[in-house]
N, C-alpha and C. Protein backbone atom coordinates (compact mmCIF):
# COMPACT_ATOMS: atom_id res chain seq x y z
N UNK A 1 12.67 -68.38 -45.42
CA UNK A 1 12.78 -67.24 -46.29
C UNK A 1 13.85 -66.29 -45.77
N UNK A 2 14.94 -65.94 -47.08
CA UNK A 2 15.97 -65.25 -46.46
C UNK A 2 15.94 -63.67 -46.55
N UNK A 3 16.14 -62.58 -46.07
CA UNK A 3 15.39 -61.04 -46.17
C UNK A 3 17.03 -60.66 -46.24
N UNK A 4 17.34 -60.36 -47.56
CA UNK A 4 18.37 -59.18 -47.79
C UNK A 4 19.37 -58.57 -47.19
N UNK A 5 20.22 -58.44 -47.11
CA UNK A 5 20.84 -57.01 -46.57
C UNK A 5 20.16 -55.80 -47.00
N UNK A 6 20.14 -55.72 -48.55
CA UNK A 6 19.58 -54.26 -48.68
C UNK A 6 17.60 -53.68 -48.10
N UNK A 7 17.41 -54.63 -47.07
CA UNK A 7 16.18 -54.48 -46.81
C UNK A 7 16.21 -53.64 -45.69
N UNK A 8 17.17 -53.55 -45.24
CA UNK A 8 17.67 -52.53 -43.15
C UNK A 8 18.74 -52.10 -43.90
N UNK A 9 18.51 -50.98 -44.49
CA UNK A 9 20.11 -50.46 -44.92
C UNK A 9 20.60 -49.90 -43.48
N UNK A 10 19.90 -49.00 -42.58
CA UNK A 10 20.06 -48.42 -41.64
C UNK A 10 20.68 -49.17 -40.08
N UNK A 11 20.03 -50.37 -40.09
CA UNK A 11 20.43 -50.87 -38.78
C UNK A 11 21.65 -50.82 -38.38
N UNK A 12 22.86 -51.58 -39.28
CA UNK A 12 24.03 -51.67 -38.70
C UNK A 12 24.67 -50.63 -38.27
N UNK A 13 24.04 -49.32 -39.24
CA UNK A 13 24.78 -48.01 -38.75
C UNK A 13 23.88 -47.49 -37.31
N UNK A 14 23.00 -47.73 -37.76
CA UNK A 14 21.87 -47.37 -36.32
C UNK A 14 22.54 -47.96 -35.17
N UNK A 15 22.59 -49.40 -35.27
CA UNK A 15 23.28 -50.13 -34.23
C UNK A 15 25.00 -49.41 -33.48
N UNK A 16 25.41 -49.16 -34.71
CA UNK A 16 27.13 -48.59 -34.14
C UNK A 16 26.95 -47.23 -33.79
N UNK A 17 26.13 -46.63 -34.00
CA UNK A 17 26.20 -44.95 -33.32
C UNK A 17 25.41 -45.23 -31.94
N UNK A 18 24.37 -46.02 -32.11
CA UNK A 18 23.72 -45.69 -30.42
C UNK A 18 24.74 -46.60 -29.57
N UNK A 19 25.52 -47.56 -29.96
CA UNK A 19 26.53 -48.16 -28.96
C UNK A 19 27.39 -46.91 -28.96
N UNK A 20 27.88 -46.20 -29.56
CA UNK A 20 29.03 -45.53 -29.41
C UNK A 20 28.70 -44.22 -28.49
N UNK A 21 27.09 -43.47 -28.64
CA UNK A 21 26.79 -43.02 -27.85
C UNK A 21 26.55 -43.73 -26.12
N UNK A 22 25.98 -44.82 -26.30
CA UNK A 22 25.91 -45.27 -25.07
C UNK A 22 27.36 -45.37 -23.85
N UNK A 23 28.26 -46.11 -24.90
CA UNK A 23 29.51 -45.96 -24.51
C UNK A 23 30.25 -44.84 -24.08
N UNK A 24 30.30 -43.88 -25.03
CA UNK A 24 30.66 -42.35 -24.66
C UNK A 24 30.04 -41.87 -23.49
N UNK A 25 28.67 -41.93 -23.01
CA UNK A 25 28.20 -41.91 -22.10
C UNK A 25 28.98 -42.49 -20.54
N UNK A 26 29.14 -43.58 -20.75
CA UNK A 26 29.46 -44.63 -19.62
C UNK A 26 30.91 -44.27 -19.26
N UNK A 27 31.70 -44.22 -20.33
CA UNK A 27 32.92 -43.34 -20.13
C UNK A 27 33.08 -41.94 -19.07
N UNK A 28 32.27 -41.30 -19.87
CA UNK A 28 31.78 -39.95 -19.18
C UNK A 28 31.26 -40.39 -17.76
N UNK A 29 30.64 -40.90 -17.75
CA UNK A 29 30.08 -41.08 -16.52
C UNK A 29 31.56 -41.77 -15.42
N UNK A 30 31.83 -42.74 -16.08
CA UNK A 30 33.04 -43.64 -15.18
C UNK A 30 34.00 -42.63 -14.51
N UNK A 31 34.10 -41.12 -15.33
CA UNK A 31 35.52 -40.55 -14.88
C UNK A 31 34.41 -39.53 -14.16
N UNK A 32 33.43 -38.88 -14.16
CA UNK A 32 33.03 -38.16 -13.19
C UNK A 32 33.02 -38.68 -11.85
N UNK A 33 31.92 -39.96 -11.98
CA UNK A 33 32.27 -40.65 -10.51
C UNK A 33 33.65 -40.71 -10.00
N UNK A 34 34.46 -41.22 -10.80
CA UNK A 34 35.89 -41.69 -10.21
C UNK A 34 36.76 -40.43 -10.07
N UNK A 35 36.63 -38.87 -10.25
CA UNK A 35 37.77 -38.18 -10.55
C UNK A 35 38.30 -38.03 -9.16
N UNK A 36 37.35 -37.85 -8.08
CA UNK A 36 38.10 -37.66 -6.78
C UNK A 36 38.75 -38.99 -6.39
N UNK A 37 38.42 -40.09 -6.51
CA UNK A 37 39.09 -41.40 -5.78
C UNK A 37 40.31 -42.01 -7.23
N UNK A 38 40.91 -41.24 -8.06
CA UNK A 38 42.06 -41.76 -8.49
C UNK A 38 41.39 -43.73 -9.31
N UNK A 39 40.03 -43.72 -8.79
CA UNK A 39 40.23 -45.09 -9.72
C UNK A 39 39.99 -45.34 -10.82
N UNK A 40 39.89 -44.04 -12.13
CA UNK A 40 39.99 -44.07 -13.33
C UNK A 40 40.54 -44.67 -13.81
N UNK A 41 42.06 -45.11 -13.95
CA UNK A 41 42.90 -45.48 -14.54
C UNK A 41 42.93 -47.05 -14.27
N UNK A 42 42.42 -47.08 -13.56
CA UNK A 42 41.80 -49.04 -13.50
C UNK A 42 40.95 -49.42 -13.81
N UNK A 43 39.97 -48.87 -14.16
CA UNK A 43 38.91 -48.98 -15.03
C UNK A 43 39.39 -49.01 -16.93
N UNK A 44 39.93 -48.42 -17.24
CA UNK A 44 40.71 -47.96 -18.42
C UNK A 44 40.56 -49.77 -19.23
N UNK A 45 41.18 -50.61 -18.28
CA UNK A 45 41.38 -51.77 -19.18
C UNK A 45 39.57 -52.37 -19.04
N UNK A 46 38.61 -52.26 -18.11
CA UNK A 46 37.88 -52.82 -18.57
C UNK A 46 36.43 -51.93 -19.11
N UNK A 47 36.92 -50.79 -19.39
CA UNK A 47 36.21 -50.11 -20.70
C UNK A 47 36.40 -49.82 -22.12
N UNK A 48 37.66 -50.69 -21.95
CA UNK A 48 37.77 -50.61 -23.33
C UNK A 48 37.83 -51.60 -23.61
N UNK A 49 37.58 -52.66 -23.12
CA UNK A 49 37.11 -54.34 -23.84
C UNK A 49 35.61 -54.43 -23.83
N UNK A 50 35.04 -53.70 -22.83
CA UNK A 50 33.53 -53.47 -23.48
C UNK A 50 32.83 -52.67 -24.69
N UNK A 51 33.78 -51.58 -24.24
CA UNK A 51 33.85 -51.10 -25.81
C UNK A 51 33.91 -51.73 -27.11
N UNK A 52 34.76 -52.40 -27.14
CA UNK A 52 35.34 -52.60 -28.27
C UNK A 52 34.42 -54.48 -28.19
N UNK A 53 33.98 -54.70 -27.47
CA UNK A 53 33.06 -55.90 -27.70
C UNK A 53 32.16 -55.24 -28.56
N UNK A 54 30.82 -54.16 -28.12
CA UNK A 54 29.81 -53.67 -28.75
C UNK A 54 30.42 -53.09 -29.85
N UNK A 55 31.42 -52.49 -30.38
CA UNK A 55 31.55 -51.51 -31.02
C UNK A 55 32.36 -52.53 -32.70
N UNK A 56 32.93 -53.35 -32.08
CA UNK A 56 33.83 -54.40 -33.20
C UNK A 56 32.98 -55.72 -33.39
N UNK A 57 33.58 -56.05 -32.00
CA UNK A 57 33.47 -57.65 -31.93
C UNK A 57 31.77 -58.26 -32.09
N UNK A 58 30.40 -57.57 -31.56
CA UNK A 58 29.34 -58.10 -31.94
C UNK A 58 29.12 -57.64 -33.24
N UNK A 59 28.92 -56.55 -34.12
CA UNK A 59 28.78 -56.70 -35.42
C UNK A 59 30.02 -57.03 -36.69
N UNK A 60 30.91 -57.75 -36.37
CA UNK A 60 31.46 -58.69 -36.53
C UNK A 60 30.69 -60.11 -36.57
N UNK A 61 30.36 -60.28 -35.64
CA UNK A 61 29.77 -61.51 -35.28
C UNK A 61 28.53 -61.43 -35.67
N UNK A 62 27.57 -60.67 -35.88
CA UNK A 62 26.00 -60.42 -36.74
C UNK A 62 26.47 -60.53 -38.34
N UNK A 63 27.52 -59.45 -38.62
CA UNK A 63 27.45 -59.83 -40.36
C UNK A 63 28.01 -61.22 -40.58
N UNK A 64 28.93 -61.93 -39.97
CA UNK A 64 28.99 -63.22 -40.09
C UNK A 64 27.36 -64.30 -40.06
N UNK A 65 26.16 -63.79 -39.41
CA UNK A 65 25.53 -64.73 -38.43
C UNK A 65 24.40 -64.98 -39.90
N UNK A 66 24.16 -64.33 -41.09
CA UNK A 66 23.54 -64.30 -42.15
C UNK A 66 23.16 -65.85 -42.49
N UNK A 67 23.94 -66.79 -42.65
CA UNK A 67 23.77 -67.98 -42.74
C UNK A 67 24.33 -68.21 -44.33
N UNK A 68 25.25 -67.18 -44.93
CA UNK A 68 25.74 -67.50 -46.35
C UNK A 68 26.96 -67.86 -45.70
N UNK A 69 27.59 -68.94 -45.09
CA UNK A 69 28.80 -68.82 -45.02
C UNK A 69 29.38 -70.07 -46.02
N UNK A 70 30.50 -70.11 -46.99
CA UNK A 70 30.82 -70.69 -47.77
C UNK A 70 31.35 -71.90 -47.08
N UNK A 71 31.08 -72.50 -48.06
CA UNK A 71 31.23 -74.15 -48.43
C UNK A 71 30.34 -74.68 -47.47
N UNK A 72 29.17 -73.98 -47.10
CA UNK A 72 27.76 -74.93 -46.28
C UNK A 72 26.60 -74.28 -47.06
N UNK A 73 26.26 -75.60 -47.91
CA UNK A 73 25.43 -75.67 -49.22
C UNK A 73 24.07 -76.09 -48.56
């Protein structure tokens, strides 16, 4: 039995604001720890591929995961 999209109107948005808070968080947090030791700026590349995993790339990959994908009948 297949359950809708319009049955969780809320989740996906639910889902992208508490990642984006969580993230904003971790950010925040990364440059307080780091402001005296200069290692902000090396961190830079791998917060923003985590970012942008939770924030793009997995619900990307959930609205794909529905099981309507064309031409598999």
């Amino acid at each position: 039995m297949k359950v809708s999209r319009g049955a969780r109107p809320s989740t996906g948005s639910r889902y992208l604001w508490t990642s984006a808070i969580v993230w904003a968080a971790i950010w925040l947090g990364t440059a307080v720890v780091l402001k005296d030791g200069g290692g902000f700026a090396g961190m830079i590349p791998i917060l923003t591929i985590g970012t942008a995993w939770f924030l793009a790339v997995v619900p990307a990959l959930a609205a794909g995961s529905d099981g309507d994908r064309p031409g598999q009948d």
